[in-house]
Protein backbone atom coordinates (compact mmCIF):
# COMPACT_ATOMS: atom_id res chain seq x y z
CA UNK A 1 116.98 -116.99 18.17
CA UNK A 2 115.96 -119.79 16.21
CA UNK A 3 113.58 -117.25 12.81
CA UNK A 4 112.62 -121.20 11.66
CA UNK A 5 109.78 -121.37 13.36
CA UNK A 6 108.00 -118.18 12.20
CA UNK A 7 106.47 -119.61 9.13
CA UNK A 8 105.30 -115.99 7.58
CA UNK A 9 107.13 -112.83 6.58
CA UNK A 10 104.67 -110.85 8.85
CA UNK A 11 105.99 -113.02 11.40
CA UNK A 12 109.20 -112.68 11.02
CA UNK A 13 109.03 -109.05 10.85
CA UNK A 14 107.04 -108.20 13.99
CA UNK A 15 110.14 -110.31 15.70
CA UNK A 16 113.18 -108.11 13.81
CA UNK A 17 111.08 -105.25 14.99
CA UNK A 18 110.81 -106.17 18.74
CA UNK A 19 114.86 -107.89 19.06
CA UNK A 20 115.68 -104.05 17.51
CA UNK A 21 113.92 -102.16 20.53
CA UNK A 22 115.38 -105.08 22.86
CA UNK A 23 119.09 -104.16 21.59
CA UNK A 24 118.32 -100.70 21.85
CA UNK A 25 116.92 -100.29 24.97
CA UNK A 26 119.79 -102.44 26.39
CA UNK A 27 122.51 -99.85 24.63
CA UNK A 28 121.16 -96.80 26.37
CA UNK A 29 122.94 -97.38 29.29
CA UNK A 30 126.48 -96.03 27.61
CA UNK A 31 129.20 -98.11 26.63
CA UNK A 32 130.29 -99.10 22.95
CA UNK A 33 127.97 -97.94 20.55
CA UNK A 34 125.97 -101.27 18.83
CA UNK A 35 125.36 -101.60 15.63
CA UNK A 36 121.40 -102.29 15.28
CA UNK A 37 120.16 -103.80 12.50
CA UNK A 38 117.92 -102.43 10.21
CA UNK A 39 114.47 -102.46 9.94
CA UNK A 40 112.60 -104.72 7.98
CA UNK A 41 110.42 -102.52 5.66
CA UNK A 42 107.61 -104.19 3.48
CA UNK A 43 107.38 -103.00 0.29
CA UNK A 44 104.96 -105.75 -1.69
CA UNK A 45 101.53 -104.18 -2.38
CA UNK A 46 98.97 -106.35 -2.53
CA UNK A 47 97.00 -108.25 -5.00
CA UNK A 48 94.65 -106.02 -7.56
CA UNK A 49 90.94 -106.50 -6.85
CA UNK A 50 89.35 -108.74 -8.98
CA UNK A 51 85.65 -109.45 -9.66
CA UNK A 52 85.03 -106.22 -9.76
CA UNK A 53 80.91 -106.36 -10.53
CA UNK A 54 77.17 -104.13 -10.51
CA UNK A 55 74.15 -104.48 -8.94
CA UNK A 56 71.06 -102.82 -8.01
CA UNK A 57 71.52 -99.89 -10.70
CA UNK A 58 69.12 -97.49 -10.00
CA UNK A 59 68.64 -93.58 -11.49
CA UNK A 60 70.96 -92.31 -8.22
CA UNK A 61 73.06 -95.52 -7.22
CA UNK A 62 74.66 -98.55 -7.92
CA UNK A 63 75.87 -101.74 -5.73
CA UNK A 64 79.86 -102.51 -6.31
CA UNK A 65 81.03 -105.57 -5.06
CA UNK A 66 84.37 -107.35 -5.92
CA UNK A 67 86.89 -110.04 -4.86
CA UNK A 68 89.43 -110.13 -1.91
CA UNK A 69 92.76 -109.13 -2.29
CA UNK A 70 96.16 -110.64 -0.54
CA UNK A 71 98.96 -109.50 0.87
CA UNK A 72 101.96 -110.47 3.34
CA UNK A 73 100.97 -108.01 6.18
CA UNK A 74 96.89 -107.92 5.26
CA UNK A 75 94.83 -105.59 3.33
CA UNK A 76 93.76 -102.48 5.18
CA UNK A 77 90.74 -101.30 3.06
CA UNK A 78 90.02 -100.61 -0.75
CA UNK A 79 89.37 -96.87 -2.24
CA UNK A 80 86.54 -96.60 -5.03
CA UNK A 81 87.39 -94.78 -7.87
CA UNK A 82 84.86 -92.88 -10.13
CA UNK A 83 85.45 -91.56 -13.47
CA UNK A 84 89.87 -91.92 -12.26
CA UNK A 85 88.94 -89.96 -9.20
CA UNK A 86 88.81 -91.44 -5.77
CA UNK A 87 85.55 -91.20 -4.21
CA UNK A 88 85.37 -93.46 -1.17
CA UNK A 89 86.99 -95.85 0.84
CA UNK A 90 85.35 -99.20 2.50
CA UNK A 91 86.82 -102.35 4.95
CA UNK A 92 84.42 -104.24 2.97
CA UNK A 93 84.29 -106.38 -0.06
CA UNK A 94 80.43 -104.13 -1.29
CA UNK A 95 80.20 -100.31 -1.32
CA UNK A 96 76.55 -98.52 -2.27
CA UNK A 97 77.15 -95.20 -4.25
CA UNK A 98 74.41 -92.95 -3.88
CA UNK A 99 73.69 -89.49 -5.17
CA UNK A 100 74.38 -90.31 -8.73
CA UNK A 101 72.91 -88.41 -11.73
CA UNK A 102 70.05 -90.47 -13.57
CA UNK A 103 70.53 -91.50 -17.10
CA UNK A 104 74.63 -91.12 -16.92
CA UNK A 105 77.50 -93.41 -17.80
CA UNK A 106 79.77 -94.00 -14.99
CA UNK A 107 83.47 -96.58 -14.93
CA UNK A 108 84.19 -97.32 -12.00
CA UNK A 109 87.51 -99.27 -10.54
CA UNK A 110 88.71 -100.79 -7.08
CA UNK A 111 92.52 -100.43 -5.70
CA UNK A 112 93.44 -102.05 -2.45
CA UNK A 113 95.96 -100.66 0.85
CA UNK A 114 97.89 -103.23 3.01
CA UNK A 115 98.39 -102.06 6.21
CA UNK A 116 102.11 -100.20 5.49
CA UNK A 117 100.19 -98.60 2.93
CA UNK A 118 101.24 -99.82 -0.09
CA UNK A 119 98.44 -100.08 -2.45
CA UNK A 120 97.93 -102.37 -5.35
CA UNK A 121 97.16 -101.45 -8.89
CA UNK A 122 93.61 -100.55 -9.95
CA UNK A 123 91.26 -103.04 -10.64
CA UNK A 124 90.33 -103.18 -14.41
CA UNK A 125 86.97 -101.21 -14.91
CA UNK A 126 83.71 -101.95 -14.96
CA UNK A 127 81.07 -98.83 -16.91
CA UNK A 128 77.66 -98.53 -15.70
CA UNK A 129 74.42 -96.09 -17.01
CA UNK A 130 72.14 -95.23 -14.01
CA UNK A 131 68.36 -95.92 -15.18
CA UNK A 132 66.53 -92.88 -16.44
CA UNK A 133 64.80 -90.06 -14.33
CA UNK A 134 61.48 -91.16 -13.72
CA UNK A 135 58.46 -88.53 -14.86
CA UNK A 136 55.94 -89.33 -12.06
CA UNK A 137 52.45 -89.83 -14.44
CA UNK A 138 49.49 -91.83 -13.52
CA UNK A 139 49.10 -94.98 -15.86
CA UNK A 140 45.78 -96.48 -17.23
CA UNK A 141 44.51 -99.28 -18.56
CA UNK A 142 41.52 -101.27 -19.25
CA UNK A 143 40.32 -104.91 -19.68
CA UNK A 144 39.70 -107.86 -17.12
CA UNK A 145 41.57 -107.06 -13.83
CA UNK A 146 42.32 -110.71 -13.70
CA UNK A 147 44.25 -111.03 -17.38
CA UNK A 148 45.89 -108.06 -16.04
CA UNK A 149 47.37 -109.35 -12.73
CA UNK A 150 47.76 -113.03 -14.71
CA UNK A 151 50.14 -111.24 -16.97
CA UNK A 152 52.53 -109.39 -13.91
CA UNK A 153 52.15 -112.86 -11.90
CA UNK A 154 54.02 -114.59 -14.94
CA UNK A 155 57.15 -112.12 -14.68
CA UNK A 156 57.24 -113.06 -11.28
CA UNK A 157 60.94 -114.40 -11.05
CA UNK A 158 61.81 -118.09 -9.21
CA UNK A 159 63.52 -119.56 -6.04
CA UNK A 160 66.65 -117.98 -7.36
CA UNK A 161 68.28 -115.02 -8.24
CA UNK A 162 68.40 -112.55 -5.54
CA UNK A 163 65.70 -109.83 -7.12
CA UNK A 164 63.80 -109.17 -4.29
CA UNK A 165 65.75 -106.39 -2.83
CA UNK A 166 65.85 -105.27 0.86
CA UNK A 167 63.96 -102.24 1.85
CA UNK A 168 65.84 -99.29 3.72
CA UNK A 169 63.91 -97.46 6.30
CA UNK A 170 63.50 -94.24 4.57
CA UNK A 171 62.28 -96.43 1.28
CA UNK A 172 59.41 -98.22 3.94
CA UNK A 173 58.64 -94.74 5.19
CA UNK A 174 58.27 -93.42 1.40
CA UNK A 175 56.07 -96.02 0.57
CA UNK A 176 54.03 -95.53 3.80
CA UNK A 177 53.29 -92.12 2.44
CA UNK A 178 51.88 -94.22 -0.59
CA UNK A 179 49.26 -96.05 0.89
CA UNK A 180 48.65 -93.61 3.02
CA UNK A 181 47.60 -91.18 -0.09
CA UNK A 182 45.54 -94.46 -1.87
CA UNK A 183 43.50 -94.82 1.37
CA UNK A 184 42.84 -91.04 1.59
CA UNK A 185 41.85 -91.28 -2.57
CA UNK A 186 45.20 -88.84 -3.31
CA UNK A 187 46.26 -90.52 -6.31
CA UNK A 188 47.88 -87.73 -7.78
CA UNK A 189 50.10 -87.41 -4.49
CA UNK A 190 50.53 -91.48 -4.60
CA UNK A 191 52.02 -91.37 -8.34
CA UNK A 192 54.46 -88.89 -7.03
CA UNK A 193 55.26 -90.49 -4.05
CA UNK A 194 55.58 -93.78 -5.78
CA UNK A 195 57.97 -92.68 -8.39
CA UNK A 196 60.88 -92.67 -5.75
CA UNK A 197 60.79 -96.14 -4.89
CA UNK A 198 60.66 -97.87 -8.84
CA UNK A 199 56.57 -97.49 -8.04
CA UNK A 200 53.53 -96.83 -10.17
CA UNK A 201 49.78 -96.09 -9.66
CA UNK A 202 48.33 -97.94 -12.85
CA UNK A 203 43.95 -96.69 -12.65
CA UNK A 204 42.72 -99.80 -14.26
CA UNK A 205 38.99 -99.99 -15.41
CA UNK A 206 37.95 -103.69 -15.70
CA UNK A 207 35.27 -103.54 -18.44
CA UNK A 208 34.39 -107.37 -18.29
CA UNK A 209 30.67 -106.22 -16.31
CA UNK A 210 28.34 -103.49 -16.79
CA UNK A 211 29.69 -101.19 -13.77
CA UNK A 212 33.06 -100.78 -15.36
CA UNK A 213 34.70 -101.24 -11.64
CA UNK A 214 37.60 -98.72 -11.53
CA UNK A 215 40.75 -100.18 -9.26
CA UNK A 216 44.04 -98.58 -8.62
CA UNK A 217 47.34 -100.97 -8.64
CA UNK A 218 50.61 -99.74 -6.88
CA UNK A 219 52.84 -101.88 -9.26
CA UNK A 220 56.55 -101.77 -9.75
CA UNK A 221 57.53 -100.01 -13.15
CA UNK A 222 58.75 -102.21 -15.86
CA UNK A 223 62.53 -101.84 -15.09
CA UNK A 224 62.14 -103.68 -11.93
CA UNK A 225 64.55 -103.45 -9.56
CA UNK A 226 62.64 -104.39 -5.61
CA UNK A 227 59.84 -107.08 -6.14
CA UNK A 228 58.02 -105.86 -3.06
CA UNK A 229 54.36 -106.94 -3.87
CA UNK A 230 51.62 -106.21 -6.24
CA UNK A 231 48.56 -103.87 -4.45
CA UNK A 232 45.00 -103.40 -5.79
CA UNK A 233 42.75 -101.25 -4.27
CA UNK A 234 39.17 -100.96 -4.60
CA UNK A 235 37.94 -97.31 -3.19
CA UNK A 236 34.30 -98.02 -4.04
CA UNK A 237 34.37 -101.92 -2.72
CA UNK A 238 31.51 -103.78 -2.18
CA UNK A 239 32.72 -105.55 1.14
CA UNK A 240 34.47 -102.70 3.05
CA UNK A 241 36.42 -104.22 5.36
CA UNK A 242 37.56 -107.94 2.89
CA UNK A 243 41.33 -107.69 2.59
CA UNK A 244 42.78 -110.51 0.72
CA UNK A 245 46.00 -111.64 0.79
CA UNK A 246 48.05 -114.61 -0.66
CA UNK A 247 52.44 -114.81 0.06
CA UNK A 248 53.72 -117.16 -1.78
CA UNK A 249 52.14 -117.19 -5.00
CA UNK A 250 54.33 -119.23 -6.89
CA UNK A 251 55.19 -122.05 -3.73
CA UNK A 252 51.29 -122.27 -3.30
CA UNK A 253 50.20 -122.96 -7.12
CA UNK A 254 47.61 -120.55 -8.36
CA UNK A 255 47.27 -118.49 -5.22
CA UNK A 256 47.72 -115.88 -6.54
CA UNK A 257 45.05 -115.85 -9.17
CA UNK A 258 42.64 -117.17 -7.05
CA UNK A 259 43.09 -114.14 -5.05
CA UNK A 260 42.31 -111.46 -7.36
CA UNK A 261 39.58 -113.92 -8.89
CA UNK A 262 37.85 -114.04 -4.94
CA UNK A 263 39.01 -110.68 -4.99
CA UNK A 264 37.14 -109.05 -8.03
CA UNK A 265 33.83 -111.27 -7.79
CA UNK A 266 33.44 -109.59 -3.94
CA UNK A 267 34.64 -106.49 -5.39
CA UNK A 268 36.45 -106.55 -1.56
CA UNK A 269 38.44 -103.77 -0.76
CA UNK A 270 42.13 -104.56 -1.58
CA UNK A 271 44.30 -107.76 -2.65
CA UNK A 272 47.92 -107.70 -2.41
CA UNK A 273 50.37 -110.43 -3.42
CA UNK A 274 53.82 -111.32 -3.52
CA UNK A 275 56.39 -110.64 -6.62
CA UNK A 276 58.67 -112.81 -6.24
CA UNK A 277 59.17 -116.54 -5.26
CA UNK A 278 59.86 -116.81 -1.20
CA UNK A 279 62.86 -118.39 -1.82
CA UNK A 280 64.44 -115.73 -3.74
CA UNK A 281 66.59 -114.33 -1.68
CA UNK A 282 69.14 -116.06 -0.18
CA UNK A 283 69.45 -113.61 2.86
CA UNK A 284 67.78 -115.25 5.65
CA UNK A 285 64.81 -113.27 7.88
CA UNK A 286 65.71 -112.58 11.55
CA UNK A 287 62.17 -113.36 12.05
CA UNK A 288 61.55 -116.47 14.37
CA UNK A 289 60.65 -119.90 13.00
CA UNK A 290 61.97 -122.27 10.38
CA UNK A 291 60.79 -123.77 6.88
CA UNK A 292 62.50 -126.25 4.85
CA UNK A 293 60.45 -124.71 1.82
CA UNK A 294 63.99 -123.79 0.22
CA UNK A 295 65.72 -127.05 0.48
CA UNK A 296 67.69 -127.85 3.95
CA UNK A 297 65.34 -126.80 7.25
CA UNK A 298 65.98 -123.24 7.87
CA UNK A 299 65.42 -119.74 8.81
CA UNK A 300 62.63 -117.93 6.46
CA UNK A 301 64.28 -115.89 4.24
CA UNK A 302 63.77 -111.90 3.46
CA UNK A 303 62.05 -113.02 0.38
CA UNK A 304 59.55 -114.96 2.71
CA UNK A 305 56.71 -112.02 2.61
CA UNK A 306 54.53 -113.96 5.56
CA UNK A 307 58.07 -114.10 8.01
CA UNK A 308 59.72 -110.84 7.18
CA UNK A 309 58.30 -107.83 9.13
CA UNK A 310 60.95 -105.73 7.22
CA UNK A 311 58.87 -105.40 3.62
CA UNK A 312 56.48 -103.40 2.15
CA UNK A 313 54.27 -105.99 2.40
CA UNK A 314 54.02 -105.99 6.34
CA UNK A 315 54.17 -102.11 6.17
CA UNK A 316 50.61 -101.93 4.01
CA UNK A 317 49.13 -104.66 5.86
CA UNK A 318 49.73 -102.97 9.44
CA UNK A 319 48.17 -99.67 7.74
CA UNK A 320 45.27 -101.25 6.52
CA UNK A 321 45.03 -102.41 9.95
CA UNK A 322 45.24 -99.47 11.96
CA UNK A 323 43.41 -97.00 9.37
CA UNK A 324 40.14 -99.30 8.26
CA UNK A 325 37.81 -100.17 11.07
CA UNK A 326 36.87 -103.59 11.42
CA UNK A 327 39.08 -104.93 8.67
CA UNK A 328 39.55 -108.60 8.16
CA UNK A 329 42.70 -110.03 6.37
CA UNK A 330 42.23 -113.45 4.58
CA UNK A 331 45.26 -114.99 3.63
CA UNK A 332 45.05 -117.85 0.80
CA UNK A 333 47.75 -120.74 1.57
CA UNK A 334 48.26 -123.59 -0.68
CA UNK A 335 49.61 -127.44 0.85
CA UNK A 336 50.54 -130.89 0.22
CA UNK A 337 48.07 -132.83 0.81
CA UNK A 338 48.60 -136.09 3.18
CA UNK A 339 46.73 -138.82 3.92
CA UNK A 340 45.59 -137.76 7.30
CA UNK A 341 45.88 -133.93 6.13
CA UNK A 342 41.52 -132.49 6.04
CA UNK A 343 41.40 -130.51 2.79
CA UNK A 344 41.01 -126.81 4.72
CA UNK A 345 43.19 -125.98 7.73
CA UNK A 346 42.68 -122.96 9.33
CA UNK A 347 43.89 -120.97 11.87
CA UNK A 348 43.69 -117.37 13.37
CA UNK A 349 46.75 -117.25 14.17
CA UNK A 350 46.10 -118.76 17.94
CA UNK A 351 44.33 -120.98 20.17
CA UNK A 352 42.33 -118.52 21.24
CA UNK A 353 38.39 -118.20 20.31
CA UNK A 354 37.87 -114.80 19.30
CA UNK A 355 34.32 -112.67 19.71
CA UNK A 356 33.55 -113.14 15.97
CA UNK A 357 34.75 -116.28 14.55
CA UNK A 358 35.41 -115.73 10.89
CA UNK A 359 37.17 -118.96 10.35
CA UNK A 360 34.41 -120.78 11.59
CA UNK A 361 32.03 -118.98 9.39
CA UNK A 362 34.57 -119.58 6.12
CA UNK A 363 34.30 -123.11 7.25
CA UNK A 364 30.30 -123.79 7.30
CA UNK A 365 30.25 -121.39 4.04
CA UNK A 366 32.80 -123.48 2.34
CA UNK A 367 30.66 -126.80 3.58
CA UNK A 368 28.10 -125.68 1.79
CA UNK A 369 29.75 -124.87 -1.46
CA UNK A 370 31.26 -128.77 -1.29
CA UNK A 371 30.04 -130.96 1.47
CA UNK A 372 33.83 -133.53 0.59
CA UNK A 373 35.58 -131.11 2.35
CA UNK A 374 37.00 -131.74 5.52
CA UNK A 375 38.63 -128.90 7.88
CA UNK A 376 40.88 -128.18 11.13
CA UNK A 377 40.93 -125.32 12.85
CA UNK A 378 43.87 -124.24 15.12
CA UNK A 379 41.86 -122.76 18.14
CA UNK A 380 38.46 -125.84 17.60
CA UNK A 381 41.29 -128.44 17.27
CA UNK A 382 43.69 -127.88 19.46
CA UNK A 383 45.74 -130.95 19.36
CA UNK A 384 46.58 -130.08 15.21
CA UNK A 385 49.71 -128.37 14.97
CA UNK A 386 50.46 -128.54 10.89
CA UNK A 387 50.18 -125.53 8.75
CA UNK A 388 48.58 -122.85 11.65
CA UNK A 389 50.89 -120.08 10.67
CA UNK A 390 51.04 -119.11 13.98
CA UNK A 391 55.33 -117.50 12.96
CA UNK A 392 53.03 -115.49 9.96
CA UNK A 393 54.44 -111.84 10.94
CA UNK A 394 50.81 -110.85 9.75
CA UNK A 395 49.17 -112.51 12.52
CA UNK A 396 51.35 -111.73 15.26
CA UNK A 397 50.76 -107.76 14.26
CA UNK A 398 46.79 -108.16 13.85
CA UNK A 399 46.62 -110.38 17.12
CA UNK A 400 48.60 -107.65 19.19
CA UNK A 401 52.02 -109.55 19.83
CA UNK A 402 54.56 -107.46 21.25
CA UNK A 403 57.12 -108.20 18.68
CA UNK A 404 55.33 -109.64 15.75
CA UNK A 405 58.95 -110.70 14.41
CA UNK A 406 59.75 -113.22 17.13
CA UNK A 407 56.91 -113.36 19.60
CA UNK A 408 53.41 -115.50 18.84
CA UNK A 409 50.31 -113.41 19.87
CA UNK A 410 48.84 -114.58 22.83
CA UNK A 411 45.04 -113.48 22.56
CA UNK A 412 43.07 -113.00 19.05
CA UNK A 413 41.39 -109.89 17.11
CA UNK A 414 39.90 -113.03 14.78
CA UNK A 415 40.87 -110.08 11.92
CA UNK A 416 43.45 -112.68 10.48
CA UNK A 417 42.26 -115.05 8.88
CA UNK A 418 45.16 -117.98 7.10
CA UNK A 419 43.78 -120.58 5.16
CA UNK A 420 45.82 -123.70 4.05
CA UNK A 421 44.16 -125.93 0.77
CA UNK A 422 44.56 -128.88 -1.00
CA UNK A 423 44.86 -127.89 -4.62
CA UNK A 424 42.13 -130.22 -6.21
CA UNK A 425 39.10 -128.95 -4.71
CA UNK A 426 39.57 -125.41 -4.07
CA UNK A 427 43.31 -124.14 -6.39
CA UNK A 428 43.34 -125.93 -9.78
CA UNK A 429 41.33 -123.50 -11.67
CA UNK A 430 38.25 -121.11 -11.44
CA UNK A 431 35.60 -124.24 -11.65
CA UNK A 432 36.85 -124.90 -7.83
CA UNK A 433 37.89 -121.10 -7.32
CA UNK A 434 34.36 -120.48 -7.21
CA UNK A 435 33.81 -122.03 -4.00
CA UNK A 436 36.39 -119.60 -2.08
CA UNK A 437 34.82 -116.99 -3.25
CA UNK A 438 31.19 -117.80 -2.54
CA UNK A 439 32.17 -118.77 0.83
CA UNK A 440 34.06 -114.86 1.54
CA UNK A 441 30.98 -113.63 -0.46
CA UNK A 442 28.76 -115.13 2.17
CA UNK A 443 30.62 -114.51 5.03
CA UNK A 444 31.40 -110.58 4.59
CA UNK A 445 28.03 -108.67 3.13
């Protein structure tokens, strides 16, 4: 037998192995006894990890993620050691360690196994300290509700990085609990329950008019560690059933202040925004449609808070939903304006008219407030197909789809509201902010 042509030592052992059962099967039968050769054994252990590295340190657990290693006959798996003791063993190049004590220091190394179990040396160490306990308390503060929210938008991190972190289940059902304890007016049970997810209820009294309006913001604390969203509630609001919303505050220039400015001078019921740039994440949604937002046309990514059912963001929206009667979600959109773009497009989320017409109302209300402004709306103009966020996850759940992930709604609740502008006339500052906000104040009294 020709051993040339089996270009690896794997290779070649695997065929010492089988001609050694072939010559002894064949010598069974009695005879001379036959000398059989001896096995091959492997005795090179692979490579040591390298790249050993931390992530997502939180007061119980840590991310550990680390370089491939090599090896003749291929790596079996790699055993986590904690403190020299082994803890765990993964098939993977990541491993989450949970259940860790808050405020400790931890070193941590990585040793790989080939698959005749000869295992490398450990990986050189990495130390970590777990983030303090955190004493649940509620926070206050004072001022103009707008400086306030300026300041958090401006920590708001880029298109890059990877900070907005994935939520598990059980962290979506804690912070369903959350809102669930604003809406009812439990603060003190909020503040606890918002501890466990990096959370905090911040009472904040805006003192910049005579009623000293008192809001309640579910903000991340100042180590932040998930970027889900910034939420302000109003439980003595004006306009009951005004929800405003803006995505992509830092892709849609000044969205996000305009928000909370429509949102205080309605004194509406709740504005929630986005904490961190929709490109930020490089993990992409498995929510239907594509963008080419983040460079090269494709999938929206988890970061994407208006294509990602699987965020906090989508979880308080849906509450707000089901829990306040008649409430309407207006979600503020910034675009590019072309040449044959009108300055407003609109859109419901369908083609469908629905029983009240909200957009069309936003639109005469917005007419009046600057009679340059031209407008499309989705289900009015149904040959315009730019910018009518009909894959907006929001849309699809308030319309009724079946699977607001993947599936368009087919009829209309017209309690979804998305509005696309050019930035002149209505984002640039609050001297064209105004007209937003007179039009919502007009519309919902």
């Amino acid at each position: 037998m020709n051993f040339s042509v089996f270009s690896t030592i794997r290779e070649r052992y695997i065929v010492m192995m089988m001609l050694s059962l072939l010559i002894l099967s064949c010598s069974s039968g009695g005879g001379d006894d036959v000398e059989l050769p001896a096995p091959m054994i492997d005795n090179e252990a692979p490579s040591t990890p390298t790249g050993l590295a931390s992530s997502n340190i939180t007061q119980t657990s840590v991310v550990l993620t680390w370089n491939a290693s090599t090896d003749n006959v291929g790596v079996r798996d790699y055993s986590i050691h904690q403190n020299d003791v082994n803890i765990a063993t993964t098939r993977n190049l990541s491993f989450t360690i949970e259940n860790l004590d808050p405020d400790t220091l931890y070193q941590y190394r990585v040793l790989a196994t080939d698959n005749s179990g000869n295992s490398s040396e450990l990986s050189s160490a990495i130390s970590i300290t777990t983030l303090e306990e955190i004493i649940p308390e509620l926070q206050t503060a004072s001022g103009d509700i707008e400086v306030y929210i300026g300041s958090l938008i401006d920590a708001v991190p880029g298109s890059s990085g990877n900070n907005y972190k994935i939520p598990t289940t059980n962290e979506l059902n804690i912070w369903n609990t959350v809102i669930d304890a604003i809406l009812a007016n439990n603060i003190p049970e909020a503040v606890i329950q918002s501890a466990g997810i990096n959370y905090q209820i911040t009472e904040f009294t805006d003192i910049t008019n005579s009623s000293n309006n008192v809001f309640y913001i579910l903000e991340e604390r100042s180590n932040k560690q998930n970027h889900w969203g910034i939420y302000v509630f109003n439980n003595n609001s004006l306009r009951d059933n005004l929800i405003l919303t803006a995505p992509h505050i830092l892709n849609d220039t000044n969205t996000g202040r305009q928000t909370v400015f429509c949102f205080k001078n309605n004194l509406a019921r709740a504005v929630f925004i986005n904490s961190a740039h929709r490109c930020n994440n490089n993990t992409s949604s498995s929510c239907s449609g594509t963008t080419s937002t983040c460079g090269t046309n494709e999938a929206f990514r988890v970061s994407d808070l208006a294509h990602n059912t699987n965020s906090a963001f989508q979880r308080t929206i849906e509450n707000l939903f089901n829990n306040i009667t008649n409430s309407v979600f207006v979600q503020l959109h910034g675009f590019g304006k072309r040449d044959s773009d009108p300055y407003v497009i609109m859109s419901n989320g369908t083609r469908e008219t629905p029983n009240i017409d909200y957009a069309a109302q936003i639109r005469d209300a917005l007419f009046a407030e600057d009679n340059v402004l031209t407008f499309r709306i989705a289900h009015i103009d149904t040959d315009w197909n730019r910018l009518i966020g009909f894959t907006n996850t929001q849309g699809r759940l308030i319309n009724g789809s079946v699977s607001p992930c993947d599936v368009s709604a087919v009829n209309t609740t017209g309690r979804f509201i998305h509005i696309e502008q050019e930035r002149s006339r209505l984002r640039e500052n609050a001297s064209v902010w105004i007209k937003m906000s007179n039009a919502l104040g007009n519309v919902f009294q």
